[in-house]
C-alpha atoms as a PDB file:
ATOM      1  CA  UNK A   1       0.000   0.000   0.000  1.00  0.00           C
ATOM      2  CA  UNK A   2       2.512   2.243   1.284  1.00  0.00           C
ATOM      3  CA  UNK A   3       4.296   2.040  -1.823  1.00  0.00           C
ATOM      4  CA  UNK A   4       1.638   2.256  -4.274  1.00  0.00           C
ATOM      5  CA  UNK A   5       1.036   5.454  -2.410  1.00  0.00           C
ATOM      6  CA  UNK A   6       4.272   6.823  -3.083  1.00  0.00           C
ATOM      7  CA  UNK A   7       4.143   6.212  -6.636  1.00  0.00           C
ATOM      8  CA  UNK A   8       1.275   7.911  -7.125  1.00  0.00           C
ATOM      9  CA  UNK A   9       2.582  10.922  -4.940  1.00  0.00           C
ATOM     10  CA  UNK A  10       5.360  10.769  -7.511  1.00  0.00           C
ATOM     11  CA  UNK A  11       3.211  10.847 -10.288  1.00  0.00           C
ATOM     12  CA  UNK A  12       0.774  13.286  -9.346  1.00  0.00           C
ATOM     13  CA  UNK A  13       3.881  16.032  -8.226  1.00  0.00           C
ATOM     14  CA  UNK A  14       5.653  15.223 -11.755  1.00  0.00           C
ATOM     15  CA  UNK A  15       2.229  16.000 -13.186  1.00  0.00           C
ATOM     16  CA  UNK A  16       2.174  19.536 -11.209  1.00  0.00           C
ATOM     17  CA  UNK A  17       5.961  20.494 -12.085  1.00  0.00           C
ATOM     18  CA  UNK A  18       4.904  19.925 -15.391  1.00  0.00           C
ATOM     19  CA  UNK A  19       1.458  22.006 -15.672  1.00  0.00           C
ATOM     20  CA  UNK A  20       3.467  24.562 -13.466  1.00  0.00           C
ATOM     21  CA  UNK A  21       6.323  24.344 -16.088  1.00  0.00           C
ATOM     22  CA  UNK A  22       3.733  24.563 -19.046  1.00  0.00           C
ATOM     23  CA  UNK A  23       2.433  27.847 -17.395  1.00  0.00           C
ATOM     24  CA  UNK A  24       5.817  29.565 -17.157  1.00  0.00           C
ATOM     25  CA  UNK A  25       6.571  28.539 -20.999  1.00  0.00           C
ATOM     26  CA  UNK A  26       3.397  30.205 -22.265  1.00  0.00           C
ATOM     27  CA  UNK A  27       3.706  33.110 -19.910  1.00  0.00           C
ATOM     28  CA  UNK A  28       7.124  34.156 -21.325  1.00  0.00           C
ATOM     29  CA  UNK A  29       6.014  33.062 -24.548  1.00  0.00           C
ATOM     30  CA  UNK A  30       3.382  35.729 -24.523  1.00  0.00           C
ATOM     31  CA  UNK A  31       5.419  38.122 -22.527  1.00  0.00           C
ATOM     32  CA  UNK A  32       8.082  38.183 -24.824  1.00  0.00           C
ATOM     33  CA  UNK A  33       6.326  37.844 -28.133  1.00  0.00           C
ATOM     34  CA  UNK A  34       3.281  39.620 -27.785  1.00  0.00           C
ATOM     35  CA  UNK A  35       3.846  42.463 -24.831  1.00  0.00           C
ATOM     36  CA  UNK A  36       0.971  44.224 -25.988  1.00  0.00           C
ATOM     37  CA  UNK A  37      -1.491  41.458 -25.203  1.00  0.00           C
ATOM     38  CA  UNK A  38       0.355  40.265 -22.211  1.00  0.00           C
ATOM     39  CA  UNK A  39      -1.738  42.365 -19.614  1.00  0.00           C
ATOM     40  CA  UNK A  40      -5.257  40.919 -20.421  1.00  0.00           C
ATOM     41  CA  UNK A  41      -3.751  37.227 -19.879  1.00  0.00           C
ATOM     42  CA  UNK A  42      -1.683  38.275 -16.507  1.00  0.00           C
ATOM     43  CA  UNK A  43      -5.225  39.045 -15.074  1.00  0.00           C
ATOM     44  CA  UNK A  44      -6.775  35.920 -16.416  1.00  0.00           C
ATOM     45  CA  UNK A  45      -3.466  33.790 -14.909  1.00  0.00           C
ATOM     46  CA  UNK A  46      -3.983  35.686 -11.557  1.00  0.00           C
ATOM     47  CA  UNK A  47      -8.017  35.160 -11.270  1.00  0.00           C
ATOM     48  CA  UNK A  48      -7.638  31.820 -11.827  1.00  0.00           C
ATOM     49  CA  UNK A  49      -4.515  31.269  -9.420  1.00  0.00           C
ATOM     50  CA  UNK A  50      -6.714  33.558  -6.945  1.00  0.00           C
ATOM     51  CA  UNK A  51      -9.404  31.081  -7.325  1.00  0.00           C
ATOM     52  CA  UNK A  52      -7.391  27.493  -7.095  1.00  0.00           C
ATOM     53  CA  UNK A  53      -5.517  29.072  -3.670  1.00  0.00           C
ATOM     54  CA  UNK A  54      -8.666  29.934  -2.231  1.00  0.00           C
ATOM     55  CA  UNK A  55      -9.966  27.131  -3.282  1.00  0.00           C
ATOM     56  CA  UNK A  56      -7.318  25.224  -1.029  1.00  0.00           C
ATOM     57  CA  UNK A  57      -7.316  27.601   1.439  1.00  0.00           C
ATOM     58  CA  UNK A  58     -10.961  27.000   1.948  1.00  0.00           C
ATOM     59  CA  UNK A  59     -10.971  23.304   1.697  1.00  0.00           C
ATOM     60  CA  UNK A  60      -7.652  22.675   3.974  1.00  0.00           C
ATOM     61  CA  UNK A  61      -8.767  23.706   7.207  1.00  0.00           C
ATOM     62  CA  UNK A  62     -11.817  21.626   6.864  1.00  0.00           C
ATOM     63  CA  UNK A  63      -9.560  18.309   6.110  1.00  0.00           C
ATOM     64  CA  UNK A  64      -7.885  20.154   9.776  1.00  0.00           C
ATOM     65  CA  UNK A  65     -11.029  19.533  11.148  1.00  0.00           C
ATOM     66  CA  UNK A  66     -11.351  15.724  10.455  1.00  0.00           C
ATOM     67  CA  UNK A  67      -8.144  15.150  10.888  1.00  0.00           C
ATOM     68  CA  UNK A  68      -7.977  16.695  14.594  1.00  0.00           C
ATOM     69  CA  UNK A  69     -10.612  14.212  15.149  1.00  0.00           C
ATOM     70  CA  UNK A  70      -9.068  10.820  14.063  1.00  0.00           C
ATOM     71  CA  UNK A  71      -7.437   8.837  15.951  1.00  0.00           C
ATOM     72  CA  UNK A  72      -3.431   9.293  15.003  1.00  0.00           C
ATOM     73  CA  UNK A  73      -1.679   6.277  13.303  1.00  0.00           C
ATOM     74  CA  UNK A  74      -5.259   5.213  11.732  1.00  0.00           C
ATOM     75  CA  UNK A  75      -6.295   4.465   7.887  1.00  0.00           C
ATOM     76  CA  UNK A  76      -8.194   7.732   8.588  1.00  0.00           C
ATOM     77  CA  UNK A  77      -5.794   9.601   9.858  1.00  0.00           C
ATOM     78  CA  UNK A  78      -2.998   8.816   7.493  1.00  0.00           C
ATOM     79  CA  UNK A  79      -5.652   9.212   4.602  1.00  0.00           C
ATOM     80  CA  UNK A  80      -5.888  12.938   5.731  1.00  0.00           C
ATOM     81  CA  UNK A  81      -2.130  13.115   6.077  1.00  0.00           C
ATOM     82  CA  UNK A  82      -1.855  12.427   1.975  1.00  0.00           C
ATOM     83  CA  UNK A  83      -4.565  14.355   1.170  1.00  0.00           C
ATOM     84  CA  UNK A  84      -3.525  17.345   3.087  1.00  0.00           C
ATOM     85  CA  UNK A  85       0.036  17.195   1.555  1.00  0.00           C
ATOM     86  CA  UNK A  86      -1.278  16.789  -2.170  1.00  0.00           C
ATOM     87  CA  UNK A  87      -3.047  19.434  -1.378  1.00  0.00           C
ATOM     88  CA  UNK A  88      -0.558  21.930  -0.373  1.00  0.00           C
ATOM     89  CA  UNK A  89       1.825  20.724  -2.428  1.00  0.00           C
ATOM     90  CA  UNK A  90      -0.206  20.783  -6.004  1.00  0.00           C
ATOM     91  CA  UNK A  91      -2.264  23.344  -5.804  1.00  0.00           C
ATOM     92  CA  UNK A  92      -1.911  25.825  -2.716  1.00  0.00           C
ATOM     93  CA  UNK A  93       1.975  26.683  -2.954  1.00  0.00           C
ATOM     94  CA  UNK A  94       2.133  26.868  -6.710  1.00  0.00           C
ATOM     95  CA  UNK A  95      -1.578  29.011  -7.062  1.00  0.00           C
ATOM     96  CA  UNK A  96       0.036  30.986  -4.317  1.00  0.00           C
ATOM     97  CA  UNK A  97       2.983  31.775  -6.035  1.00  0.00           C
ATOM     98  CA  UNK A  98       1.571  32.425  -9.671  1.00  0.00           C
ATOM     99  CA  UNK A  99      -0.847  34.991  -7.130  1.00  0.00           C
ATOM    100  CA  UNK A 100       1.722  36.602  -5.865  1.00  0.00           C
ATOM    101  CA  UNK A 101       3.997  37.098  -8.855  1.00  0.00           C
ATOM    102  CA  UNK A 102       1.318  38.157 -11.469  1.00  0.00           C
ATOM    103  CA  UNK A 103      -0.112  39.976  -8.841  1.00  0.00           C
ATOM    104  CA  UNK A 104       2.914  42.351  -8.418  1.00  0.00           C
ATOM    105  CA  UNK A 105       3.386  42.424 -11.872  1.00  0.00           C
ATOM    106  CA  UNK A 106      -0.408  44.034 -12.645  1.00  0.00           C
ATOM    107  CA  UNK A 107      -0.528  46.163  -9.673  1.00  0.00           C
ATOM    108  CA  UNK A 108       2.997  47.302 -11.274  1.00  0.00           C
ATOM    109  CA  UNK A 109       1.836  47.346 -14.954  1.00  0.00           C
ATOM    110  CA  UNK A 110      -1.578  48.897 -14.172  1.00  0.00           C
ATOM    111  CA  UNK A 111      -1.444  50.625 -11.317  1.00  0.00           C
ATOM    112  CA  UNK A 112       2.210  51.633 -10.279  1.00  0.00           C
ATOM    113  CA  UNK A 113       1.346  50.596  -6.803  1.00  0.00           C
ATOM    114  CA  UNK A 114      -0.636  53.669  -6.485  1.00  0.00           C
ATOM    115  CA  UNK A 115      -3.742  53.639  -4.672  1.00  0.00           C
ATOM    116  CA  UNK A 116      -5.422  53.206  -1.381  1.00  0.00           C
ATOM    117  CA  UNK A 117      -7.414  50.439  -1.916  1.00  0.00           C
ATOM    118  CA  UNK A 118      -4.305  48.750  -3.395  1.00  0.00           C
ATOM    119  CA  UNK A 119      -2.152  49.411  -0.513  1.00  0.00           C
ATOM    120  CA  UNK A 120      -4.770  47.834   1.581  1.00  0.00           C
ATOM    121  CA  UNK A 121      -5.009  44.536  -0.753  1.00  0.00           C
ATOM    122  CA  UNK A 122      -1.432  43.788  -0.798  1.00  0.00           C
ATOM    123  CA  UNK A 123      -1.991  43.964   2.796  1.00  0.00           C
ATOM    124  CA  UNK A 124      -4.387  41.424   3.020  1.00  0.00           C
ATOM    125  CA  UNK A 125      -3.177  39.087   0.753  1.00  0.00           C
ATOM    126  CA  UNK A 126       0.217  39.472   3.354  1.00  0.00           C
ATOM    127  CA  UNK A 127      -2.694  38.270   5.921  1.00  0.00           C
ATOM    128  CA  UNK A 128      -3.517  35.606   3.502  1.00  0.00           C
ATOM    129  CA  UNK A 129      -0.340  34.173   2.496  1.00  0.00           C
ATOM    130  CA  UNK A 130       0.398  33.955   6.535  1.00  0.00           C
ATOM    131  CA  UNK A 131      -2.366  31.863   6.999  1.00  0.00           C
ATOM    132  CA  UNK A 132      -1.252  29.961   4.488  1.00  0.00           C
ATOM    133  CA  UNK A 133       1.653  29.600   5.932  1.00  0.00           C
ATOM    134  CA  UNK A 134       0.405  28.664   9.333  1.00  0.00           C
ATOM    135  CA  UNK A 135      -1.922  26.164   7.859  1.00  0.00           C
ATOM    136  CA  UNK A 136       1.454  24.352   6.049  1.00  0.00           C
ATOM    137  CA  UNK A 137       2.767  23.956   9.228  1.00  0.00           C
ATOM    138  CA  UNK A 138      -0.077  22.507  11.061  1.00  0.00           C
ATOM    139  CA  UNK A 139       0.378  20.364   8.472  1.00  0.00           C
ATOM    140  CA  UNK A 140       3.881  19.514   9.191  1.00  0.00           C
ATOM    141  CA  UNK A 141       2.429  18.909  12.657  1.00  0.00           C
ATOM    142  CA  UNK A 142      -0.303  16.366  11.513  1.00  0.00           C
ATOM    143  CA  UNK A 143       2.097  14.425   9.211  1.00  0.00           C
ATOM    144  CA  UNK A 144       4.525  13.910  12.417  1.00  0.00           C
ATOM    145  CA  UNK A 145       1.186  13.162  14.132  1.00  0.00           C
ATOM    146  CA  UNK A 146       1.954  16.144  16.712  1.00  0.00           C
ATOM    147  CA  UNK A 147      -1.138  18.399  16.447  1.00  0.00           C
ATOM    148  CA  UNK A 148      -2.586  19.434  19.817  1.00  0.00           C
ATOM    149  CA  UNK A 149      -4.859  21.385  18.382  1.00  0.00           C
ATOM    150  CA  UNK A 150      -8.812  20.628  18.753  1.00  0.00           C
ATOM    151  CA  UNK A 151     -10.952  20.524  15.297  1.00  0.00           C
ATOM    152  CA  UNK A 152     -12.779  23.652  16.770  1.00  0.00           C
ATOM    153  CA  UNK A 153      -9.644  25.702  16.365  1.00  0.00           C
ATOM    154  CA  UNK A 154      -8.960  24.474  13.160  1.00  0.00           C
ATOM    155  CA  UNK A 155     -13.045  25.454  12.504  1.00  0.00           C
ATOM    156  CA  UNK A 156     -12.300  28.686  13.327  1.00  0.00           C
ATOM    157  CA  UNK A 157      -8.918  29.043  11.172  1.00  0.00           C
ATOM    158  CA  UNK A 158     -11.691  27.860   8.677  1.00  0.00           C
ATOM    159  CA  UNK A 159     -13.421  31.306   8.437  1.00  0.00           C
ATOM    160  CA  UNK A 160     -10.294  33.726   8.478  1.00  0.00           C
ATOM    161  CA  UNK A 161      -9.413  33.120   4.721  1.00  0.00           C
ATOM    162  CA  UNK A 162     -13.044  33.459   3.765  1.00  0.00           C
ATOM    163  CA  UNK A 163     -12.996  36.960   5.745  1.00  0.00           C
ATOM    164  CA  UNK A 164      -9.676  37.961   4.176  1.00  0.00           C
ATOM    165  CA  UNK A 165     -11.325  36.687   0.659  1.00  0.00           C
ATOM    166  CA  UNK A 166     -13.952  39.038   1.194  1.00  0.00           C
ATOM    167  CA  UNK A 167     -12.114  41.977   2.449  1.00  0.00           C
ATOM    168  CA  UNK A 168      -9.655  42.108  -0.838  1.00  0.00           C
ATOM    169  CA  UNK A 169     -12.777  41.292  -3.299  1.00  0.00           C
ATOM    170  CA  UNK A 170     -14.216  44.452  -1.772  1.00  0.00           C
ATOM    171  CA  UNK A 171     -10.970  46.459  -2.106  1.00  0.00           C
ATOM    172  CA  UNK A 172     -10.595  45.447  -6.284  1.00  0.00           C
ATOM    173  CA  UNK A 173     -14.223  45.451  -7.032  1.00  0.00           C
ATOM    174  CA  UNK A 174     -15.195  49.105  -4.902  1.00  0.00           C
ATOM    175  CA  UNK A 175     -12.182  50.556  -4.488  1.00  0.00           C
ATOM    176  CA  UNK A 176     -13.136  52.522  -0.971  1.00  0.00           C
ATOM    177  CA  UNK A 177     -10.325  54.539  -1.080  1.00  0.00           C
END
């Protein structure tokens, strides 16, 4: 079992390093031959990374939640333990990154990092990305079977991106300030 699981782990990260690398090729590809049209695309690239990080960052704390409640060294438990790391590993981190990186590059590009509302984005994604980072070491602590947290903490760490999510939709869409 154990090592059928590790194949597929193998498999399934080749398969992200490859999408991942596919992304970067057609991102300098139209960066570098068609400048012009670049801009459109970066904002298409960063909705959708937006999307498939909060998608994980909405979905990980819940596997948190189950997982705080099985008992550690079962089929359950270990079950959580791969699916949390897939997770994390395929989608969070890299959707995080292409955020962050076309992110900088529009608010550059279209805004100069001018603006209020901007200022106050960049901020919250900073918010973001820490919980991000605190939920990739809970699950560091999970897969060494060391969490002493109880699932209603990790029900509460549940809500924070969605409040975070809402704050920075308000700040592109409205632009308070």
């Amino acid at each position: 079992m154990a090592e059928m699981n590790n194949t597929s782990t193998g498999q399934a990260m080749r398969r992200m390093v490859i999408g991942i690398t596919v992304l970067i090729v057609l991102s300098a590809v139209l960066f570098f031959f068609a400048p012009d049209g670049f801009y459109p695309w970066a904002k298409a690239i960063h909705v959708i990374a937006v999307i498939s990080w909060m998608a994980g960052m909405l979905y990980l704390p819940r596997l948190l939640v189950y997982h705080a409640d099985a008992e550690k060294g079962s089929v359950q438990s270990e079950t959580f333990k791969v699916m949390e790391r897939r997770l994390l590993r395929g989608i969070i981190n890299p959707a995080m990154i292409a955020t962050w990186v076309f992110g900088l590059w529009l608010a550059w590009k279209g805004f100069a990092f001018h603006g209020g509302w901007l200022h106050a984005k960049i901020a919250a994604v900073l918010l973001l990305s820490a919980v991000h980072g605190y939920l990739a070491g809970a699950v560091r602590k999970f897969a060494g079977d060391r969490n002493e947290k109880p699932a209603r903490h990790w029900r509460i760490v549940n809500e924070i991106p969605t409040l975070l999510m809402i704050a920075i939709v308000i700040l592109v869409i409205v632009k308070p300030f």
